[in-house]
C-alpha atoms as a PDB file:
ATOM      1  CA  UNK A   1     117.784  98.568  88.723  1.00  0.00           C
ATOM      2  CA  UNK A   2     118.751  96.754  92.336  1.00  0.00           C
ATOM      3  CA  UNK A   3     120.766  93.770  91.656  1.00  0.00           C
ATOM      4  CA  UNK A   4     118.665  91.384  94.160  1.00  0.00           C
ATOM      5  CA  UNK A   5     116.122  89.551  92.190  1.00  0.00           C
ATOM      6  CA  UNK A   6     113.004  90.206  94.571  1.00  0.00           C
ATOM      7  CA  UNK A   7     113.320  93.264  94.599  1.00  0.00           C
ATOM      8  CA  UNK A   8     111.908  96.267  92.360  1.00  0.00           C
ATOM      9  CA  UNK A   9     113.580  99.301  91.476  1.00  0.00           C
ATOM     10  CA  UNK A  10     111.402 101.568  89.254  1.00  0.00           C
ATOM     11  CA  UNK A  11     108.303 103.575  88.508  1.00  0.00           C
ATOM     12  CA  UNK A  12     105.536 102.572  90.487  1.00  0.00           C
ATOM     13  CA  UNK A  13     102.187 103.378  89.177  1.00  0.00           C
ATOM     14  CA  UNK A  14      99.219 105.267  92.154  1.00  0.00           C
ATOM     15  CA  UNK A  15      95.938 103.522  91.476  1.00  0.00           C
ATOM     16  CA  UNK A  16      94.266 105.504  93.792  1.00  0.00           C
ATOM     17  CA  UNK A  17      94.100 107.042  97.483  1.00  0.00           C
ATOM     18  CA  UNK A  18      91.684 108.231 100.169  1.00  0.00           C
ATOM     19  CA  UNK A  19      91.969 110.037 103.481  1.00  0.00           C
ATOM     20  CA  UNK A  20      91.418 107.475 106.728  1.00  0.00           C
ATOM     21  CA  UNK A  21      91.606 110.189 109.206  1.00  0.00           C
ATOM     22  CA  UNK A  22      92.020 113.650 109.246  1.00  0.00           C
ATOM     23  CA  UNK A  23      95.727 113.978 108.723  1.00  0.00           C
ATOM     24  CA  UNK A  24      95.334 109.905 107.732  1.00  0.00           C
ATOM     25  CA  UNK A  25      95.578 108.601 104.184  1.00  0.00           C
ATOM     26  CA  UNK A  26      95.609 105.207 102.489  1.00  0.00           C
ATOM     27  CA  UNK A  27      97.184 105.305  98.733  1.00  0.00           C
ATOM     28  CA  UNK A  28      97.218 102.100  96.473  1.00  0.00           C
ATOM     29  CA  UNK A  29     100.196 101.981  94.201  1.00  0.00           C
ATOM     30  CA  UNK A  30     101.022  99.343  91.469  1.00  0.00           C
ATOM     31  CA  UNK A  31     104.431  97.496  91.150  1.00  0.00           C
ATOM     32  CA  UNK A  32     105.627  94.760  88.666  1.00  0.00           C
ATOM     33  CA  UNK A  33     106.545  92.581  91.912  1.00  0.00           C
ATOM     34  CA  UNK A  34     105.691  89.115  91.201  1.00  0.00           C
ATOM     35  CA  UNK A  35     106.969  87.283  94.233  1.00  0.00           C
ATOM     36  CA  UNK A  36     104.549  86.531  97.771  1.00  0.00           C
ATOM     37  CA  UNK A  37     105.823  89.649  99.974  1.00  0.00           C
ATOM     38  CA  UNK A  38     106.250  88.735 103.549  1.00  0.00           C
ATOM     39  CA  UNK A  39     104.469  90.819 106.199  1.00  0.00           C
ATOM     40  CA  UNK A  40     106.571  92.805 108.129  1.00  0.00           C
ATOM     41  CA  UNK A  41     108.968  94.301 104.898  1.00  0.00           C
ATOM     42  CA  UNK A  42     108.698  97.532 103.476  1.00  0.00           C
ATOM     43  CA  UNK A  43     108.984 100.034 100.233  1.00  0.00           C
ATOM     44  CA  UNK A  44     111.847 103.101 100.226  1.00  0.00           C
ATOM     45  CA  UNK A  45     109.360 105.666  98.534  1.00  0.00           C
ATOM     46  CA  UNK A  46     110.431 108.531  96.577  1.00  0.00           C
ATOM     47  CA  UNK A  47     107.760 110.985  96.582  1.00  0.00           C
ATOM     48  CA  UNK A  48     109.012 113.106  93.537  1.00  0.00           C
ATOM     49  CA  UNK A  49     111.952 112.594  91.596  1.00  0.00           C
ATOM     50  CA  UNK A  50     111.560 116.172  89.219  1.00  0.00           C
ATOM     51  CA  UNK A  51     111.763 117.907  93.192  1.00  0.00           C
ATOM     52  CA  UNK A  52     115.343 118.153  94.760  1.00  0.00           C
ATOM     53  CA  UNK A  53     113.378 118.818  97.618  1.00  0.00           C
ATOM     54  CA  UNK A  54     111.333 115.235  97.745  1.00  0.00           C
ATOM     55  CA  UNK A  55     114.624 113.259  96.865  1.00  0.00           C
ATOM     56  CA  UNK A  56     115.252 111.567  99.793  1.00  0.00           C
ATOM     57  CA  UNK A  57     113.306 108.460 100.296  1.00  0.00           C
ATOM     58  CA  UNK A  58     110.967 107.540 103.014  1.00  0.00           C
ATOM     59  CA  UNK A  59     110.025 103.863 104.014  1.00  0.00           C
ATOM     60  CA  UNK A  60     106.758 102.872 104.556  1.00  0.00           C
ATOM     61  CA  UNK A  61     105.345  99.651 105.929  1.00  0.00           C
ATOM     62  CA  UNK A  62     102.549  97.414 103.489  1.00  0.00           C
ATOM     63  CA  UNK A  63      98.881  97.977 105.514  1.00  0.00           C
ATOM     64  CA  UNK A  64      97.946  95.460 102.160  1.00  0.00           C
ATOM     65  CA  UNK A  65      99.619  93.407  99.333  1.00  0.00           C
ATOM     66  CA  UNK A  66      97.495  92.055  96.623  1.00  0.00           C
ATOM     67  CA  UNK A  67      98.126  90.343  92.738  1.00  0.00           C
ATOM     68  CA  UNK A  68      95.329  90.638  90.378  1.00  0.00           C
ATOM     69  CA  UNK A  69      94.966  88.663  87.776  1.00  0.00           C
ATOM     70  CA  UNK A  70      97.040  89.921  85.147  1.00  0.00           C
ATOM     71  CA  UNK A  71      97.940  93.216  86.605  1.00  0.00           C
ATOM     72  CA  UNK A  72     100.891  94.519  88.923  1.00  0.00           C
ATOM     73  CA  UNK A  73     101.024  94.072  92.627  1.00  0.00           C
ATOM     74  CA  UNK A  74      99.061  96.484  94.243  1.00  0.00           C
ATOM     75  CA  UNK A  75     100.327  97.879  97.789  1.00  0.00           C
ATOM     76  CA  UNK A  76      98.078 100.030 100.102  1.00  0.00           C
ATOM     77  CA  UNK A  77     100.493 102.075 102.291  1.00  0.00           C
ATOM     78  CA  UNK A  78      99.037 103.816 105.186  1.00  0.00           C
ATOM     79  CA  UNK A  79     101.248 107.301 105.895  1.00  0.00           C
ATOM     80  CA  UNK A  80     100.364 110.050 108.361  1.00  0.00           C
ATOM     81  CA  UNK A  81     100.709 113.814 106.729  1.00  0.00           C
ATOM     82  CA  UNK A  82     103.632 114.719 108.721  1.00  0.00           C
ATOM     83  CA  UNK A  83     105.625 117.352 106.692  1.00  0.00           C
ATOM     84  CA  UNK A  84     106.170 118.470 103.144  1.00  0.00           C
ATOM     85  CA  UNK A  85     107.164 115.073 101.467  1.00  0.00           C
ATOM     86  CA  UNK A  86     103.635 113.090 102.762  1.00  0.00           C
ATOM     87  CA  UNK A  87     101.847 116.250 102.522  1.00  0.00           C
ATOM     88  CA  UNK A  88     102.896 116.213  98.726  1.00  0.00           C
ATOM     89  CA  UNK A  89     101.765 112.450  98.443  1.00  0.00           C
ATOM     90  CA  UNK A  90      98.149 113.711  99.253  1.00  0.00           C
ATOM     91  CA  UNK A  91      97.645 115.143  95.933  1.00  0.00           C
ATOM     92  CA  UNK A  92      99.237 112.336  94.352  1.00  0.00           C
ATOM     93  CA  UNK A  93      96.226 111.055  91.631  1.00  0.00           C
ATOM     94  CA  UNK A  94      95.780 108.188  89.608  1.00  0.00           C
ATOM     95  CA  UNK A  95      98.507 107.144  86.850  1.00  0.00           C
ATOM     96  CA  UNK A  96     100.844 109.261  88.467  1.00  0.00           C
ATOM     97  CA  UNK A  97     104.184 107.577  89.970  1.00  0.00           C
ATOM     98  CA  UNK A  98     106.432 107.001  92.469  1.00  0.00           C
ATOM     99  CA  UNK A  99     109.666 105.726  93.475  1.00  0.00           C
ATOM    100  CA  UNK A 100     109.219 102.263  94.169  1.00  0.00           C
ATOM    101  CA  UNK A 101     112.554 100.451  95.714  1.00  0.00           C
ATOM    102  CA  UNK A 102     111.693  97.156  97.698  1.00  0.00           C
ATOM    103  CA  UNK A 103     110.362  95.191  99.060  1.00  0.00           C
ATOM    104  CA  UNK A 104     113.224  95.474 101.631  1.00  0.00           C
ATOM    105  CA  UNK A 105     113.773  94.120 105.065  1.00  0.00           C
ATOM    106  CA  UNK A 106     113.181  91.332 107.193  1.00  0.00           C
ATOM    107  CA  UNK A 107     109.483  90.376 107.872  1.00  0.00           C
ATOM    108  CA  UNK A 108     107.927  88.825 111.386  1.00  0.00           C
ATOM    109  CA  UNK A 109     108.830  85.442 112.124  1.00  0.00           C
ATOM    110  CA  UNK A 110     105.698  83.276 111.518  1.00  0.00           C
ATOM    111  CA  UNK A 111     103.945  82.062 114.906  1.00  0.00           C
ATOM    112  CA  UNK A 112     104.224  78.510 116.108  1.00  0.00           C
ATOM    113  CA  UNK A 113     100.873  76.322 116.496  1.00  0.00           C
ATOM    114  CA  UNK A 114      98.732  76.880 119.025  1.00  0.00           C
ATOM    115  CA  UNK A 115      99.959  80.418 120.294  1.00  0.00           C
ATOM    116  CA  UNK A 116      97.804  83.166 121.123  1.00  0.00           C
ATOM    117  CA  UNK A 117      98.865  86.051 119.237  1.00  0.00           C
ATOM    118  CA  UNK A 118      98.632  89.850 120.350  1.00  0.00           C
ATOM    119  CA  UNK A 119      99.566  92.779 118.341  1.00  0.00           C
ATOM    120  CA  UNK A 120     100.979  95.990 119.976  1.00  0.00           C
ATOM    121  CA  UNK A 121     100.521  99.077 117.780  1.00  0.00           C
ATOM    122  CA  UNK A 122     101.215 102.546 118.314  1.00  0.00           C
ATOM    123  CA  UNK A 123     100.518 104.918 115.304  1.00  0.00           C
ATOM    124  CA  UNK A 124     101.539 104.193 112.465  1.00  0.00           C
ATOM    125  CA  UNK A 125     102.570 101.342 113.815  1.00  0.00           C
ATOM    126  CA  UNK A 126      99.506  99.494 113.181  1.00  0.00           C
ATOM    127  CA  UNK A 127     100.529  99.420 109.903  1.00  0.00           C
ATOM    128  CA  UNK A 128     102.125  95.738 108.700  1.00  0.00           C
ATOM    129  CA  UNK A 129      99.934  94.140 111.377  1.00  0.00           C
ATOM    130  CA  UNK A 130      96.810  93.906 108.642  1.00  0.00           C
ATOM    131  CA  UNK A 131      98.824  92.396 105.922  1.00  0.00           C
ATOM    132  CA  UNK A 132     100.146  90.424 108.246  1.00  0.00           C
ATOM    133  CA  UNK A 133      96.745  89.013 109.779  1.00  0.00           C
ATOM    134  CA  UNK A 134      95.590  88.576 106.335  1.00  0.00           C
ATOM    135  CA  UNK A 135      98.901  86.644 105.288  1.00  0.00           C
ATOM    136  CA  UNK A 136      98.031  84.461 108.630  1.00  0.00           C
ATOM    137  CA  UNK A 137      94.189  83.647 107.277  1.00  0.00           C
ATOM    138  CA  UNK A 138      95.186  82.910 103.810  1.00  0.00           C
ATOM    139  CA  UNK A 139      97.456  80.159 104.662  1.00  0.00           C
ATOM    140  CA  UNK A 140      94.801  78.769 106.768  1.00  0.00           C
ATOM    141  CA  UNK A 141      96.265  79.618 110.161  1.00  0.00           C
ATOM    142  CA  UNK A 142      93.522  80.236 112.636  1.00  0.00           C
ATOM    143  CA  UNK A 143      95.414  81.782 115.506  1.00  0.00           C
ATOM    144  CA  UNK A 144      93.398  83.714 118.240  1.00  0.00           C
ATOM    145  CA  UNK A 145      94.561  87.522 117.569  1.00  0.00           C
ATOM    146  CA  UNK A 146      93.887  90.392 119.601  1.00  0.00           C
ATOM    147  CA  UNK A 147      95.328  93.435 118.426  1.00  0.00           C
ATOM    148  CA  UNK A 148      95.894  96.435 120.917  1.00  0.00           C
ATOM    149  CA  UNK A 149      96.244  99.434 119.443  1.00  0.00           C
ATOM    150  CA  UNK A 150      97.533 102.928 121.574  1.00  0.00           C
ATOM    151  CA  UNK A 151      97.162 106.421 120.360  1.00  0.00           C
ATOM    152  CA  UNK A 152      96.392 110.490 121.300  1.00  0.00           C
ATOM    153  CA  UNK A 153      93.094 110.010 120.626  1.00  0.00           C
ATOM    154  CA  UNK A 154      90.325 108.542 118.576  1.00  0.00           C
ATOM    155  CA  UNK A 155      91.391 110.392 115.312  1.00  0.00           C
ATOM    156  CA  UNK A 156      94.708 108.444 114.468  1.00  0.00           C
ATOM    157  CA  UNK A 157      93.126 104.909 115.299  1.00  0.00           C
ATOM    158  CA  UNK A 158      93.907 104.264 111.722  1.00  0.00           C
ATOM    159  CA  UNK A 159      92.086 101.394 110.141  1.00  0.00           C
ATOM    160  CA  UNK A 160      91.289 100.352 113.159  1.00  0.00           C
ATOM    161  CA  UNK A 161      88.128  98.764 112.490  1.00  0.00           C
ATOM    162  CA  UNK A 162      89.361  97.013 109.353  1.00  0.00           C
ATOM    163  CA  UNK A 163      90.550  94.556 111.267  1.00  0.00           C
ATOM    164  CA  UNK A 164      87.498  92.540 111.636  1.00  0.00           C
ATOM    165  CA  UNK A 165      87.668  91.931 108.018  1.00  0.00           C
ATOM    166  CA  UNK A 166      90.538  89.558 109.159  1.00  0.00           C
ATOM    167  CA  UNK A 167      89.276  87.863 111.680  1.00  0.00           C
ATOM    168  CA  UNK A 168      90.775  89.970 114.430  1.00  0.00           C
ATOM    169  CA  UNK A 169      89.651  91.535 117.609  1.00  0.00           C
ATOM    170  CA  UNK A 170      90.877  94.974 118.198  1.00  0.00           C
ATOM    171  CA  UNK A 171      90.572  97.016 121.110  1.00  0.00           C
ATOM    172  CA  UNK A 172      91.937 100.850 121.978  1.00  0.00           C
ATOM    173  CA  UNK A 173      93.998 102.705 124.085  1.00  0.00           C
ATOM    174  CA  UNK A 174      93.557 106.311 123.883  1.00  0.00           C
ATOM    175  CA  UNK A 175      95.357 109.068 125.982  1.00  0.00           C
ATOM    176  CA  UNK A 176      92.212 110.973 126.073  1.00  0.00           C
ATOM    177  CA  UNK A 177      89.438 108.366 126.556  1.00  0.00           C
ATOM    178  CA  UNK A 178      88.158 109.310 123.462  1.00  0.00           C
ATOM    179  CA  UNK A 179      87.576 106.042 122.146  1.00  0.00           C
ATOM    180  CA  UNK A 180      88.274 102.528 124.369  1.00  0.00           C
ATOM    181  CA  UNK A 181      90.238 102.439 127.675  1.00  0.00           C
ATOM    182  CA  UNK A 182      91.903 105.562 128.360  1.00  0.00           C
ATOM    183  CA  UNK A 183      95.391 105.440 128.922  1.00  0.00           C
ATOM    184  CA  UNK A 184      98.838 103.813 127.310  1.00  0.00           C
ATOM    185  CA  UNK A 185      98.226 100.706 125.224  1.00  0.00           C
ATOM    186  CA  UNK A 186     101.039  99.066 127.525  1.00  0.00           C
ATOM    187  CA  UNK A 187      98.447  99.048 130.616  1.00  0.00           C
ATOM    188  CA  UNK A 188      96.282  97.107 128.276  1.00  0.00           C
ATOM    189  CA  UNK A 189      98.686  94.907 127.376  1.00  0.00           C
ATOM    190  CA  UNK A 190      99.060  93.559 131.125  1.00  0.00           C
ATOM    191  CA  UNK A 191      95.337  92.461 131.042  1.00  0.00           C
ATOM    192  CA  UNK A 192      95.620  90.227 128.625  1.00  0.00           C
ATOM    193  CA  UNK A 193      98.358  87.983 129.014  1.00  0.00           C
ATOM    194  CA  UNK A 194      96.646  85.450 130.751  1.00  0.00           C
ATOM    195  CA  UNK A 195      95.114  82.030 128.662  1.00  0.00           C
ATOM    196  CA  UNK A 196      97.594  79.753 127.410  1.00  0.00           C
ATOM    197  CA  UNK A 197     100.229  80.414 125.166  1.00  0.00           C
ATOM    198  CA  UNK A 198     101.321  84.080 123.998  1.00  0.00           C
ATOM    199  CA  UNK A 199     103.366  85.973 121.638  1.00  0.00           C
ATOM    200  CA  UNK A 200     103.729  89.437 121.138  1.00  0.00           C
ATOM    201  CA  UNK A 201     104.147  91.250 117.990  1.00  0.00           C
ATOM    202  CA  UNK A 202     104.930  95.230 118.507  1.00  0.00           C
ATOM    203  CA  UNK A 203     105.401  98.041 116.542  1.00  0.00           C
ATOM    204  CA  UNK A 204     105.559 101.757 117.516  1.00  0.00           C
ATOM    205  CA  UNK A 205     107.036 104.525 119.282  1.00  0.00           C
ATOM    206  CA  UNK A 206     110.387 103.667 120.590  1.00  0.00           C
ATOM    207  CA  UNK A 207     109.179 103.763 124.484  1.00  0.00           C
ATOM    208  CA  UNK A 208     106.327 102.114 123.719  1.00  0.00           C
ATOM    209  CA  UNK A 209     108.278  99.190 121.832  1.00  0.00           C
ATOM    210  CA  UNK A 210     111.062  99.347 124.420  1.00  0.00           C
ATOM    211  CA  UNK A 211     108.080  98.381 127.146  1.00  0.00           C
ATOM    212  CA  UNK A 212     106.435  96.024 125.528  1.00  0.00           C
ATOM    213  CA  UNK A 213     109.899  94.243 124.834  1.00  0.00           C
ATOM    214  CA  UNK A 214     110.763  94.326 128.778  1.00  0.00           C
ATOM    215  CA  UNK A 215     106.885  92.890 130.092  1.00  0.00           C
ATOM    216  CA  UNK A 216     107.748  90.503 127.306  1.00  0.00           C
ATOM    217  CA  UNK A 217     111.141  89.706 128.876  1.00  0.00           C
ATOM    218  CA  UNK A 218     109.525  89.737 132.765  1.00  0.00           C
ATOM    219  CA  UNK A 219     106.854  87.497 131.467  1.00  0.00           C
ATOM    220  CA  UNK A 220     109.029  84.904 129.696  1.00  0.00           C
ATOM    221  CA  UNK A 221     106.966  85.492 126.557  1.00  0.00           C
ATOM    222  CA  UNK A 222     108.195  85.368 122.830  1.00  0.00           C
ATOM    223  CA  UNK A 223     108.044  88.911 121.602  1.00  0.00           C
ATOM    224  CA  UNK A 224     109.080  90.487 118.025  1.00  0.00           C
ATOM    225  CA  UNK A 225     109.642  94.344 117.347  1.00  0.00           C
ATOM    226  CA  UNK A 226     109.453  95.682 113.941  1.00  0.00           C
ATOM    227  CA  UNK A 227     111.534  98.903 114.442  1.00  0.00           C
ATOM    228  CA  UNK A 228     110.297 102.377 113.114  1.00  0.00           C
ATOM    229  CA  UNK A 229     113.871 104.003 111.880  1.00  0.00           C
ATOM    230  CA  UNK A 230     114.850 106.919 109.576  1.00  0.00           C
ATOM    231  CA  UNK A 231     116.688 105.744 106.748  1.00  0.00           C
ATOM    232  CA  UNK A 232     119.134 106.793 104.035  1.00  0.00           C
ATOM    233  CA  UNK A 233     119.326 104.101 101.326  1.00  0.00           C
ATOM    234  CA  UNK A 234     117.160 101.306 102.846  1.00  0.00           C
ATOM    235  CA  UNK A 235     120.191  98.810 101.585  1.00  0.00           C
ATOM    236  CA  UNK A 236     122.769  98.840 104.568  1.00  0.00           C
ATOM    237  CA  UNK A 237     125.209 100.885 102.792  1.00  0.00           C
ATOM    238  CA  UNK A 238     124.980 104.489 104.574  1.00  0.00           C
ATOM    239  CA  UNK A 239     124.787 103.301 108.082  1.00  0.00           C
ATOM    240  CA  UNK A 240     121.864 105.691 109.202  1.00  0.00           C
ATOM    241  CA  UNK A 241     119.529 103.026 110.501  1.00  0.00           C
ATOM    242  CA  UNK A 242     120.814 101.211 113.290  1.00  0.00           C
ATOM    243  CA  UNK A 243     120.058  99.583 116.309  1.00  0.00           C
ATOM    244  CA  UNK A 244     121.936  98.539 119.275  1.00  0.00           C
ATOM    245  CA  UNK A 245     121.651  94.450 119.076  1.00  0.00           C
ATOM    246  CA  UNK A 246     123.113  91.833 121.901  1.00  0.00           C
ATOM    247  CA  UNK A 247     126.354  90.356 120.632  1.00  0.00           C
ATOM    248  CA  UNK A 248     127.301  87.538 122.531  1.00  0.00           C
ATOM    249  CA  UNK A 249     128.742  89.593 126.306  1.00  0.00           C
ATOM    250  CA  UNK A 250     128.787  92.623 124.057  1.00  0.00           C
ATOM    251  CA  UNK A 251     126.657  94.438 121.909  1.00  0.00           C
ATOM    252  CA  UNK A 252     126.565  95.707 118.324  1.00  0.00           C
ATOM    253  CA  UNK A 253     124.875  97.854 115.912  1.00  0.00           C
ATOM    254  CA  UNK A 254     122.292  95.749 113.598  1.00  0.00           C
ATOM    255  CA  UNK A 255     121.393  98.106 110.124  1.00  0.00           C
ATOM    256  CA  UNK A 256     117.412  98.024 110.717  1.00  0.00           C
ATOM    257  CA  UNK A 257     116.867  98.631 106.866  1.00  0.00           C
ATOM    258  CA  UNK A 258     119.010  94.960 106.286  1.00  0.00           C
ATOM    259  CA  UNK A 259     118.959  92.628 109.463  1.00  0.00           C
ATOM    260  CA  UNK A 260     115.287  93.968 110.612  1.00  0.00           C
ATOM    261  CA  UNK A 261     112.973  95.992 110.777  1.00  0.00           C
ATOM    262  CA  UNK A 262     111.368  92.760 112.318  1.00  0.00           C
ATOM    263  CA  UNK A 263     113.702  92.003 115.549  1.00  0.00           C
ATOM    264  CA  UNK A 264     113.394  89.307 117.964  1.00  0.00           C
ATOM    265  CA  UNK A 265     112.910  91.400 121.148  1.00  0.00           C
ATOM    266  CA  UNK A 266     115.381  89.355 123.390  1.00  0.00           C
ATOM    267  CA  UNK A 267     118.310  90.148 121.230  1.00  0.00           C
ATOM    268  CA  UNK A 268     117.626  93.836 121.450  1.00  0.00           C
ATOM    269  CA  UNK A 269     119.667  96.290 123.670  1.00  0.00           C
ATOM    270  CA  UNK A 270     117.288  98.195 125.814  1.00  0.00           C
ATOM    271  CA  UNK A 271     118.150 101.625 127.565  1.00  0.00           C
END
């Protein structure tokens, strides 16, 4: 077991999954994690520990977090079917388990009063924006959110109309005009900065994030990034997961898995 008292090393029970999208799935998994999980942080899965070759862990962002009464936390992770190891967490059925290390990370910076908030998602990106919505409405917070959400086409909007479920408009951005505008969500973004105070939330692609951060930075507008980063141990110590940060006239490298993956976009290095 992890030393650090929030979080969970151990077993974690699947209560259940469902494909989204055709190479899209959504699986519910149970955790004895007591504590209010921020939005933002994530879980270091391990898909199957009998399997040398599922051993390494892969870190997925919470689309949900929710406590029943009496039971474990339940998590919904949304994961694209991208290889072997998510491939092999399709067949994944109930009261089978997991690798559950977390949650880990840094989660997004709660908004200030009165702020105007718009959510940048690319992918899989769209991923902790719903828990973190929800977190906003269940503390009362009533923040105008538009989330704008960029992909290939129509087929890996994931959950994209879940989002009216908390209280959030969503519009598309698809390469292919298959569904919404048709082109990059960044064009969108630029039509919708206008009305009072802003901040941007993003999460995505690298170029994607890495334009978002620098209209953000023309604009004078707050802007968070929660980086998308292949990782080793999720816990600092290997050094796989980093990210060039601003360091006074200098820069260094931030460990993504430790110090983000939620980054104020101002302090990040751009290329």
């Amino acid at each position: 077991m992890h030393s650090e008292p929030d979080i969970y090393d151990g077993p974690a029970y699947v209560v259940g999954q469902k494909r989204i999208a055709p190479n899209g799935w959504k699986m519910t998994v149970a955790a004895p994690v007591p504590a209010r999980v921020a939005a933002g942080r994530f879980v270091h899965l391990l898909v199957d520990e009998d399997r040398k070759e599922f051993r390494l862990r892969r870190p997925f962002s919470f689309w949900d977090v929710r406590h029943p009464e009496g039971a474990w936390t339940n998590f919904d992770l949304v994961y694209q079917v991208v290889g072997p190891g998510t491939e092999r967490m399709t067949r994944k059925e109930p009261l089978d388990t997991v690798g559950f290390l977390g949650p880990l990370g840094r989660g997004f910076t709660p908004p200030a009063d009165g702020e105007r908030l718009i959510f940048v998602a690319g992918g899989v990106g769209i991923v902790p924006f719903h828990h973190f919505a929800r977190q906003l409405r269940e503390e009362g917070r009533r923040h105008e959110i538009l989330l704008l959400f960029g992909a290939r086409n129509r087929d890996l909007l994931y959950g994209i109309d879940e989002f009216a479920d908390v209280d959030v408009k969503a519009l598309a951005a698809t390469e292919d005009g298959s569904r919404g505008d048709r082109g990059l969500v960044t064009d969108l973004l630029l039509r919708h900065l206008d009305g009072g105070p802003v901040r941007i939330y993003t999460c995505g692609p690298d170029r994607m994030i890495e334009r978002v951060a620098r209209i953000a930075r023309e604009r004078k507008l707050p802007c968070e990034v929660s980086m998308e980063q292949r990782m080793g141990c999720g816990l600092g110590a290997c050094g796989a997961c980093v990210t060039r940060v601003a360091d006074g006239d200098d820069w260094r490298y931030s460990r993504v898995c430790r110090e983000g993956p939620a980054y104020d976009a101002s302090a990040l290095v751009l290329e």
